[in-house]
N, C-alpha and C. Protein backbone atom coordinates (compact mmCIF):
# COMPACT_ATOMS: atom_id res chain seq x y z
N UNK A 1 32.53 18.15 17.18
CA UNK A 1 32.04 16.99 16.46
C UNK A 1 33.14 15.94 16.35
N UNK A 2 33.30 15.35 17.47
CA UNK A 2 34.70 14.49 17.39
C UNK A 2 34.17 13.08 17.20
N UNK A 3 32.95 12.63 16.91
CA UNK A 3 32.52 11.59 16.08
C UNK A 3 31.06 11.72 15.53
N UNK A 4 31.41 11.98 14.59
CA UNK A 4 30.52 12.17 13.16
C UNK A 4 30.12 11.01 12.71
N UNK A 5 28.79 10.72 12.91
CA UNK A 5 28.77 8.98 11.69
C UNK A 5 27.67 9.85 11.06
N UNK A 6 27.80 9.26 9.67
CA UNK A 6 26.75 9.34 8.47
C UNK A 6 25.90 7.73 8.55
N UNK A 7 24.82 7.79 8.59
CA UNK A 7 24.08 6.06 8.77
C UNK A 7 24.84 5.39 7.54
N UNK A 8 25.26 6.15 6.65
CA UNK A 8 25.49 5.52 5.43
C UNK A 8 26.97 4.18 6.06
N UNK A 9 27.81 5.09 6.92
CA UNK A 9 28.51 4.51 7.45
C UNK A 9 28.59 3.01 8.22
N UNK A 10 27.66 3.42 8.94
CA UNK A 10 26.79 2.09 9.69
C UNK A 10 26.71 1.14 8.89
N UNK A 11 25.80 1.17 7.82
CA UNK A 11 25.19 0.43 6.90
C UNK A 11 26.35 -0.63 6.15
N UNK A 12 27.59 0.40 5.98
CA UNK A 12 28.48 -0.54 5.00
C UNK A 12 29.55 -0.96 6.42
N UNK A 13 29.27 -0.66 7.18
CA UNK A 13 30.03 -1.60 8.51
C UNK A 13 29.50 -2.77 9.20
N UNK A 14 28.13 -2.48 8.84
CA UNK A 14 27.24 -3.83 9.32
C UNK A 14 26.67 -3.84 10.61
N UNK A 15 25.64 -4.50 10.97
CA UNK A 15 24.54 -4.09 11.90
C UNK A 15 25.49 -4.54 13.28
N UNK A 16 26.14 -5.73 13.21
CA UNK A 16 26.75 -6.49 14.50
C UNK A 16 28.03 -5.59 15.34
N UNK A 17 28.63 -5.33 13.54
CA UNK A 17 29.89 -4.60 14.23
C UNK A 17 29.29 -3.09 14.58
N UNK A 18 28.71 -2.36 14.08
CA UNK A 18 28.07 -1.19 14.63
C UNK A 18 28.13 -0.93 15.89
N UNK A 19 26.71 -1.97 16.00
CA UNK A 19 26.51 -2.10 17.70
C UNK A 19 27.64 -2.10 18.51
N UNK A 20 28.24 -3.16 18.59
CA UNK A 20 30.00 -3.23 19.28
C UNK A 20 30.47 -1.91 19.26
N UNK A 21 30.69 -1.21 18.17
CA UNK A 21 31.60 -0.13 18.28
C UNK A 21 30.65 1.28 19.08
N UNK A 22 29.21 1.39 18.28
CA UNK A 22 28.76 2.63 18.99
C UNK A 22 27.50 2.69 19.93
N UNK A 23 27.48 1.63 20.58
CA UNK A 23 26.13 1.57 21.54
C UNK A 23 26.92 2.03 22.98
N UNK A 24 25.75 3.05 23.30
CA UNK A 24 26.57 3.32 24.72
C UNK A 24 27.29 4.97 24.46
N UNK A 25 27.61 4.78 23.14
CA UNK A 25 28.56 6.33 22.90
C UNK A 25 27.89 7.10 22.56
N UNK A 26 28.12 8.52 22.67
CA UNK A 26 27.38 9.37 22.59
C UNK A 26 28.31 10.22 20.67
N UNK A 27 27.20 10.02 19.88
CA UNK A 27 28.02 10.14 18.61
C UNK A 27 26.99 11.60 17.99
N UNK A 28 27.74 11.90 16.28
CA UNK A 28 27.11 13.46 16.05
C UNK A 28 26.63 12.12 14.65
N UNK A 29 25.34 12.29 14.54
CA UNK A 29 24.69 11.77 12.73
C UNK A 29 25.15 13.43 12.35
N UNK A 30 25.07 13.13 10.67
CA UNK A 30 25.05 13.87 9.65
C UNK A 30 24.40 13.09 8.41
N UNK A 31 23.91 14.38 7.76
CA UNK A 31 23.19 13.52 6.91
C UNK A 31 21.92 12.88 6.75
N UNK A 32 20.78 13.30 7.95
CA UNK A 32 19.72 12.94 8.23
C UNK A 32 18.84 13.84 7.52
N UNK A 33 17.53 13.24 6.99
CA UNK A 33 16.16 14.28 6.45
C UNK A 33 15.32 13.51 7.83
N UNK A 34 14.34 14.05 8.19
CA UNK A 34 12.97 13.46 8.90
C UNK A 34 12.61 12.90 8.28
N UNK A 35 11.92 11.98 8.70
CA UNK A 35 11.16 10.65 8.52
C UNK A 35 9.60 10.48 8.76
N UNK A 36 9.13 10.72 8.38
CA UNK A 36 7.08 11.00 8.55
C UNK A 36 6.89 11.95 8.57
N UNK A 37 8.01 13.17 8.88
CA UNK A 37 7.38 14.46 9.04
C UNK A 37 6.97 15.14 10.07
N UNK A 38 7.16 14.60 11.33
CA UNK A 38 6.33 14.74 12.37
C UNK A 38 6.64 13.42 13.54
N UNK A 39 6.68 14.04 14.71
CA UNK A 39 6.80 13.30 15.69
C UNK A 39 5.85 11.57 15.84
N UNK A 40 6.75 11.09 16.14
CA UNK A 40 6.35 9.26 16.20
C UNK A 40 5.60 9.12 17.61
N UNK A 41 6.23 9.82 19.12
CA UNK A 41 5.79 9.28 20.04
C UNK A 41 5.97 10.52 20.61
N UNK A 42 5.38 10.80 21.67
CA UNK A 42 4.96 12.05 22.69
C UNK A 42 4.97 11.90 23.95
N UNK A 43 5.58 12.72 24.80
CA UNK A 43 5.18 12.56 26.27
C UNK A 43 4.53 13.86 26.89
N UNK A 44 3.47 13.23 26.99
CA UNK A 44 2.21 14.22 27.48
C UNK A 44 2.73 15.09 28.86
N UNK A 45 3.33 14.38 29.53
CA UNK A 45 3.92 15.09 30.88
C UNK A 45 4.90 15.93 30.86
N UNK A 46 5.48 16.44 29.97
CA UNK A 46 6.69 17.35 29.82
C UNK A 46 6.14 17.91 28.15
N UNK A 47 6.20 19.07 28.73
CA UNK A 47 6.25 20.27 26.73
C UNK A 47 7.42 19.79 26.34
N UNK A 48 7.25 19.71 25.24
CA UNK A 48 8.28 19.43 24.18
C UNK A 48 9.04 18.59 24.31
N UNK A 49 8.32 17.21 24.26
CA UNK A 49 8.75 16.12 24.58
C UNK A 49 8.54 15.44 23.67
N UNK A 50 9.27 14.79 22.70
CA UNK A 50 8.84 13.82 21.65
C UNK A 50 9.94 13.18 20.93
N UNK A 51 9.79 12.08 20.11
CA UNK A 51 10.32 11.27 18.77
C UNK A 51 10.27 11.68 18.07
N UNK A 52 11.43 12.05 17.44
CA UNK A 52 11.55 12.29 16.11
C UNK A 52 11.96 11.27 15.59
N UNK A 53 11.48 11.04 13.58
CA UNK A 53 12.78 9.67 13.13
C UNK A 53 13.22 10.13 11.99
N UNK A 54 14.26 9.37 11.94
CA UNK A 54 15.16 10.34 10.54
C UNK A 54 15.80 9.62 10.20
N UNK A 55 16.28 9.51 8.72
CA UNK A 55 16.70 8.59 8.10
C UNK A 55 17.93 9.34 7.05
N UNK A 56 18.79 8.77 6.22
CA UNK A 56 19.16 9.27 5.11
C UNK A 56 18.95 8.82 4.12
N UNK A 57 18.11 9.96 3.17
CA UNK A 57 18.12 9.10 2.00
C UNK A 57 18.74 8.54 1.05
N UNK A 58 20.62 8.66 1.24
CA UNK A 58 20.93 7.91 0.43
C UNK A 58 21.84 6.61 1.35
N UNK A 59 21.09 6.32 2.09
CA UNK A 59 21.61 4.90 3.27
C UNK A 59 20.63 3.89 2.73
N UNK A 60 20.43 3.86 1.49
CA UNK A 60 19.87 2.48 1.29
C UNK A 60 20.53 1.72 0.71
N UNK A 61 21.67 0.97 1.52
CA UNK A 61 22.85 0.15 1.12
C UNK A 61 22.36 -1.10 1.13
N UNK A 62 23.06 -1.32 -0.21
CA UNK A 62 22.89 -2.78 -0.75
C UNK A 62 24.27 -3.87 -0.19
N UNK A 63 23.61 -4.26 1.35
CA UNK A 63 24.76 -4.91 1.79
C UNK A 63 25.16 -6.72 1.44
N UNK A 64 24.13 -6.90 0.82
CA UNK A 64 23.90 -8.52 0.66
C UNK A 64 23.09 -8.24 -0.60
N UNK A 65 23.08 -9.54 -1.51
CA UNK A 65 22.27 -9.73 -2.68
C UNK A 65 20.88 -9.75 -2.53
N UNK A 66 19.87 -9.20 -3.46
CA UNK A 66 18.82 -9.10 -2.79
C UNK A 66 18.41 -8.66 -1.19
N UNK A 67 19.17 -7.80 -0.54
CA UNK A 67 18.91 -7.23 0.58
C UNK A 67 19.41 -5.38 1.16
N UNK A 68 18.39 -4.97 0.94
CA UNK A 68 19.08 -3.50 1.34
C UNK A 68 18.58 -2.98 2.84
N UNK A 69 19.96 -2.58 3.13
CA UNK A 69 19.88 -2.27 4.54
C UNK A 69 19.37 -0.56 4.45
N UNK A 70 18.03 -0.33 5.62
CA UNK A 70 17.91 1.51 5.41
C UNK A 70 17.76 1.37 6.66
N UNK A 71 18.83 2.83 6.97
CA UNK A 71 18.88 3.18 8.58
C UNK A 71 17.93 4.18 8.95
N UNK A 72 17.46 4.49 10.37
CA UNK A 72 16.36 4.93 10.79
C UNK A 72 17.48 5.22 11.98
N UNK A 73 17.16 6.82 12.56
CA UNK A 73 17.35 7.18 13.24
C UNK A 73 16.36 7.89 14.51
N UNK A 74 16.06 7.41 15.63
CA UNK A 74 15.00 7.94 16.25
C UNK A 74 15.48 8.91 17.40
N UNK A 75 15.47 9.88 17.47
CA UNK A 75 15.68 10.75 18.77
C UNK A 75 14.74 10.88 19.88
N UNK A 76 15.00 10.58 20.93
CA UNK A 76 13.99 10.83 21.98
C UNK A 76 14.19 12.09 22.53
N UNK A 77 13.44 13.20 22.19
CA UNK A 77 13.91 14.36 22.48
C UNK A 77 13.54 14.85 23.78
N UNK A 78 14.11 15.60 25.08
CA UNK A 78 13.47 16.29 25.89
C UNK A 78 13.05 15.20 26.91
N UNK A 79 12.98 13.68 26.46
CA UNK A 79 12.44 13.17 27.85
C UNK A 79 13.60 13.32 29.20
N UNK A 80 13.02 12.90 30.18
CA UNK A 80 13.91 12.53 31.37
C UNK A 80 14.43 11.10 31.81
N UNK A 81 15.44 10.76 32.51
CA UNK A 81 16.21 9.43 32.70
C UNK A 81 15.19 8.25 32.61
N UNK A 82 14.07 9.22 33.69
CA UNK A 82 13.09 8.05 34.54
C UNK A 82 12.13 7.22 32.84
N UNK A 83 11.45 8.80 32.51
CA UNK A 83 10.96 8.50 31.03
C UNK A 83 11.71 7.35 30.13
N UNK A 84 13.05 7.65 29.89
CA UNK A 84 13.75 6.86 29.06
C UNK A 84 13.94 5.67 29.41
N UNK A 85 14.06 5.48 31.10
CA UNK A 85 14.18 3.73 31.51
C UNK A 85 13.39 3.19 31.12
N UNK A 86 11.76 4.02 31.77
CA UNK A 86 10.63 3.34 30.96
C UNK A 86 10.51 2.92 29.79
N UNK A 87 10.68 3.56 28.96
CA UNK A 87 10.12 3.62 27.45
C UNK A 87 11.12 2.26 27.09
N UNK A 88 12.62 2.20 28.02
CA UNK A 88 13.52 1.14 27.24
C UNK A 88 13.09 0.03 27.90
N UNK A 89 11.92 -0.41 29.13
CA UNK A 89 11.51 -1.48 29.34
C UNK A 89 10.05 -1.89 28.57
N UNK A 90 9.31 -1.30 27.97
CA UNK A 90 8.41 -1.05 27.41
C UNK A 90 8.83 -1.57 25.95
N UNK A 91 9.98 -1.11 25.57
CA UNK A 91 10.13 -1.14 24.36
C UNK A 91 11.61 -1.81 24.00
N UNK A 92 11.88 -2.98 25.39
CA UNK A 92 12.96 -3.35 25.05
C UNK A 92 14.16 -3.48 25.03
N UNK A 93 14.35 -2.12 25.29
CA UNK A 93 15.76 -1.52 25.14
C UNK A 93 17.07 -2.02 25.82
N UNK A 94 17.58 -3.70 25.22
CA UNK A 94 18.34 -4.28 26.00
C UNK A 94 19.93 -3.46 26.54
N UNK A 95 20.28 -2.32 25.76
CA UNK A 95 21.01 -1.83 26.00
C UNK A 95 21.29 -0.43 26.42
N UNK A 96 20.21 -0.06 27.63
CA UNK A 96 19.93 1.05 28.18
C UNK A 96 20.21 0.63 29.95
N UNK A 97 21.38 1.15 30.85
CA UNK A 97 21.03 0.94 31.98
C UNK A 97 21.02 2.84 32.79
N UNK A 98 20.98 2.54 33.81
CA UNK A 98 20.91 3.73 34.79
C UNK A 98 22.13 4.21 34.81
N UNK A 99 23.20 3.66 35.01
CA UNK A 99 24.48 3.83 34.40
C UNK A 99 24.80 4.52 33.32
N UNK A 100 24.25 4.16 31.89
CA UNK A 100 24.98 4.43 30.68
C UNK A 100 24.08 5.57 30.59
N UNK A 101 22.63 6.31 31.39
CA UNK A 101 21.80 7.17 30.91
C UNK A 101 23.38 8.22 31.98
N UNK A 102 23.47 7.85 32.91
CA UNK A 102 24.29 8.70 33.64
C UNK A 102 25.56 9.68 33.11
N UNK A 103 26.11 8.71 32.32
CA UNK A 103 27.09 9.03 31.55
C UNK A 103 27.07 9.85 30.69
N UNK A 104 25.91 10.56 30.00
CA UNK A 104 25.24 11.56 29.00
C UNK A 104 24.71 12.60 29.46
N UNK A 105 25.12 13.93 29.49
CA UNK A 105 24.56 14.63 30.12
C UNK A 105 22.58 14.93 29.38
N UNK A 106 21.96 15.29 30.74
CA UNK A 106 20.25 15.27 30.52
C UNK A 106 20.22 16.84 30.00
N UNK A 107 20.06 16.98 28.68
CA UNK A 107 19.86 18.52 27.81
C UNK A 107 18.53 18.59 27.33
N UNK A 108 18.13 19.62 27.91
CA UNK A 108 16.70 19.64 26.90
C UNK A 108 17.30 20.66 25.22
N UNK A 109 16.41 20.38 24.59
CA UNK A 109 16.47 20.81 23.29
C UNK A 109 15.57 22.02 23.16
N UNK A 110 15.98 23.41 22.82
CA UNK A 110 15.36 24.03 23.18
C UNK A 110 14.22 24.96 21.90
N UNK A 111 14.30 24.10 20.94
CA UNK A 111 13.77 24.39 19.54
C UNK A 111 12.65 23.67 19.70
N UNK A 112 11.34 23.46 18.74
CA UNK A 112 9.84 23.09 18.81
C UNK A 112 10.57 21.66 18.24
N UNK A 113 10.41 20.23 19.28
CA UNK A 113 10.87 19.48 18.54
C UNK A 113 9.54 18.59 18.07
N UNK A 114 8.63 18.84 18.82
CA UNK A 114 7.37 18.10 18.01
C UNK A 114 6.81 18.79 16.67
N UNK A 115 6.90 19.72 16.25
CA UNK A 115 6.78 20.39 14.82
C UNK A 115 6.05 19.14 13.90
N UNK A 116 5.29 19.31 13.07
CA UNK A 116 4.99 18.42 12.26
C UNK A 116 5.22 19.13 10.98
N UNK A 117 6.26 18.61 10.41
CA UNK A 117 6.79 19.56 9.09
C UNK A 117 5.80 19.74 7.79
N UNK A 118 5.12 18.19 7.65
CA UNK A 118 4.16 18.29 6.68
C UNK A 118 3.00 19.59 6.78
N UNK A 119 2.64 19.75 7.62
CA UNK A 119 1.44 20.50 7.67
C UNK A 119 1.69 21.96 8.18
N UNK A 120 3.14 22.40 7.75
CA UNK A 120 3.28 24.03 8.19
C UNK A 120 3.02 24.30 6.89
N UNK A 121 2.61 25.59 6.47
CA UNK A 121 2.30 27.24 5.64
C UNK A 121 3.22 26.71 4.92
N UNK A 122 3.60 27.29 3.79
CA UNK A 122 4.69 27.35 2.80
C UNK A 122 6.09 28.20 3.51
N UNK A 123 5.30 29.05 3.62
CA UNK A 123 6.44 30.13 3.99
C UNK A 123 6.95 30.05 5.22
N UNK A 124 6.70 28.68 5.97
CA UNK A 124 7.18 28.39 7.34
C UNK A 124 8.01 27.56 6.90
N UNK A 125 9.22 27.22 7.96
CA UNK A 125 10.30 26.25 7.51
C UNK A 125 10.05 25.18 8.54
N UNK A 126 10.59 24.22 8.40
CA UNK A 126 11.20 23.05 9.44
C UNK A 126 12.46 22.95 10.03
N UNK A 127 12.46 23.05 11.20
CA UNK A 127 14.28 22.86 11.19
C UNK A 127 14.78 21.52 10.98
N UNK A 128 13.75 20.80 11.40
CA UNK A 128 14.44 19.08 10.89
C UNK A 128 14.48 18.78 9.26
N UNK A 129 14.29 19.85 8.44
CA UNK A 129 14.15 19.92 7.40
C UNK A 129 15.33 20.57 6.44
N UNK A 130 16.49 20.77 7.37
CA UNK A 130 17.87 21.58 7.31
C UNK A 130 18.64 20.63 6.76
N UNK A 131 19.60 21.22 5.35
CA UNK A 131 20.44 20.63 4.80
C UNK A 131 21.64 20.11 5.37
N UNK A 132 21.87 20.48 6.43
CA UNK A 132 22.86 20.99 7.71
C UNK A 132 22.32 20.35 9.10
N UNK A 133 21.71 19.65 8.75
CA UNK A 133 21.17 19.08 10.08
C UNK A 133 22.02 18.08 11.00
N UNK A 134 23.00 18.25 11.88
CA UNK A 134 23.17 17.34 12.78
C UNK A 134 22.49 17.18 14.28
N UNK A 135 22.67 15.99 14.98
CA UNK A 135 22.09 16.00 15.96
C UNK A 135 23.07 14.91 16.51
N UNK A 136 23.65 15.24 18.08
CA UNK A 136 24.27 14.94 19.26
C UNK A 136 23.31 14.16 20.13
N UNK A 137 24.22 12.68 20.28
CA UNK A 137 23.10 12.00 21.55
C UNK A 137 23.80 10.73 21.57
N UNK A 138 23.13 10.44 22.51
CA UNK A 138 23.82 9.10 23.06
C UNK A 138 23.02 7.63 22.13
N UNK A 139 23.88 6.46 21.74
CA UNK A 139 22.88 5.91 21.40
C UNK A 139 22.62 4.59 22.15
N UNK A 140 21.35 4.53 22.55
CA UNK A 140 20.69 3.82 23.23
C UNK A 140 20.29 2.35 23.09
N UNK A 141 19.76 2.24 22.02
CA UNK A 141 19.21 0.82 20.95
C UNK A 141 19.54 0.69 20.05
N UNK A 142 19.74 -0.50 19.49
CA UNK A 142 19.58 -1.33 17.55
C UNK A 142 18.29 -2.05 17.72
N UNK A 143 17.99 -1.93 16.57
CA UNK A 143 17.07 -2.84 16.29
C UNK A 143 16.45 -3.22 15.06
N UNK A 144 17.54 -4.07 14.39
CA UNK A 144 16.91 -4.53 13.06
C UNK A 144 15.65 -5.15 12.59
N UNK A 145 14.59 -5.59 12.12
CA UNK A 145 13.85 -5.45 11.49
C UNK A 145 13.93 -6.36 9.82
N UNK A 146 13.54 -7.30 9.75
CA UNK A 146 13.54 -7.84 8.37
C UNK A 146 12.26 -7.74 7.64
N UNK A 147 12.43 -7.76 7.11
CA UNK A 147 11.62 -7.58 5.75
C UNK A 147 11.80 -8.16 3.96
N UNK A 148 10.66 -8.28 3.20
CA UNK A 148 10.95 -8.82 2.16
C UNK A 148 11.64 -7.95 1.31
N UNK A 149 11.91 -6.60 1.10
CA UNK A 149 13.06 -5.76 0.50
C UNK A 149 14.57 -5.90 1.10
N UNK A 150 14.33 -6.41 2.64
CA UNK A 150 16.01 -6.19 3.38
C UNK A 150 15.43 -5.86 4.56
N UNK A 151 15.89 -5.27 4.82
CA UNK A 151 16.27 -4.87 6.27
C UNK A 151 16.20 -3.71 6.85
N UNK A 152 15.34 -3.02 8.05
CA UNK A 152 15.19 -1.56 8.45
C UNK A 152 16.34 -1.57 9.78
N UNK A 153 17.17 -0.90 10.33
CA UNK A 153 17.88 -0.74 11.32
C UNK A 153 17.46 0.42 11.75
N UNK A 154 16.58 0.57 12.90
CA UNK A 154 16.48 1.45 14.09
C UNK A 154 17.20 1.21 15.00
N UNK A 155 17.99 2.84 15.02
CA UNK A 155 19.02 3.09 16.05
C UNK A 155 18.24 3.99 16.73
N UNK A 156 18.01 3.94 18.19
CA UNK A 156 17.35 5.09 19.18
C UNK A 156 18.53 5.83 19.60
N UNK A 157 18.29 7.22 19.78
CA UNK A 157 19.47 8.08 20.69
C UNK A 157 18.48 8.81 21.74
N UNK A 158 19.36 9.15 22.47
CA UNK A 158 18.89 10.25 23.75
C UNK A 158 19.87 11.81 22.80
N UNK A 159 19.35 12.39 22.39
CA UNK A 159 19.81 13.22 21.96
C UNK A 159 20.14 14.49 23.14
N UNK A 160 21.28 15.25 23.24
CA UNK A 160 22.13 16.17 23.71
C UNK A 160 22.19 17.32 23.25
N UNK A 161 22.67 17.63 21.49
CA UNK A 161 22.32 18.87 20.69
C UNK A 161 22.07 18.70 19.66
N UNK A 162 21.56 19.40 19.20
CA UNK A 162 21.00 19.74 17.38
C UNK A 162 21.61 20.99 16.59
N UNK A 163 21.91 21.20 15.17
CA UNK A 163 22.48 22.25 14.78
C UNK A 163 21.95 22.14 13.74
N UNK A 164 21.45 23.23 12.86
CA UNK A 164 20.53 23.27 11.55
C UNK A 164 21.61 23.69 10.88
């Protein structure tokens, strides 16, 4: 874990300088809960292929008066290069090339990452639901978001490993 960011980190460094420092790098979050509970986006062509989003709940930094910044973390779990070019022309992704996917090694994740945490048994757990949760990946996108509370910052990663 030779770079650890907590979003909380991000947040009080600021959206501009962030980007500059960690787009492109492949970094470890700590400090994440899931976010809906359950996978955001799916790829039907590969098992166990999906979005997860995750947030921390205590990254709701008050970086400006009247404005709080909350970070969002999205993992694209399990897709492939080709998948990920797509999805970053589809969706934008000014800072995704063939190059920088190269540079990251392609890991599948080998845990249920589409799980929908809300709707397991009691006595079933979540692993995205781990106090201990980090996750390894490259990050791919920013993308702030305004709003009349502040501000949402989605960071996309290509995620590498996970540890509960």
């Amino acid at each position: 874990y030779d770079n650890i960011v907590d979003p909380l980190d991000i947040a009080e460094m600021g959206i501009e300088e962030a980007e500059k420092k960690y787009l492109g790098k492949v970094v470890t979050f700590k400090g994440l809960s899931v976010f809906q509970n359950g996978p955001r986006a799916r790829w039907d062509a590969h098992e166990n292929a999906c979005m997860a989003s995750f947030e921390d709940d205590q990254a709701r930094y008050q970086h400006k008066p009247n404005d709080i910044l909350i970070v969002f973390v999205g993992a694209w779990f399990n897709f492939s290069d080709e998948e990920i070019l797509h999805r970053a022309q589809v969706y934008q992704w000014e800072g995704i090339t063939d190059s920088l996917l190269a540079s990251a090694p392609n890991v599948d994740v080998d845990i249920d990452v589409c799980q929908i945490c809300s709707r397991l048994p009691e006595n079933v757990s979540c692993n995205f639901e781990s106090d201990s949760l980090y996750i390894s990946g490259q990050i791919v996108h920013f993308e702030p978001k305004k709003h009349h509370f502040g501000t949402d910052l989605s960071i996309d990663i290509v995620p590498i490993g996970v540890r509960f």
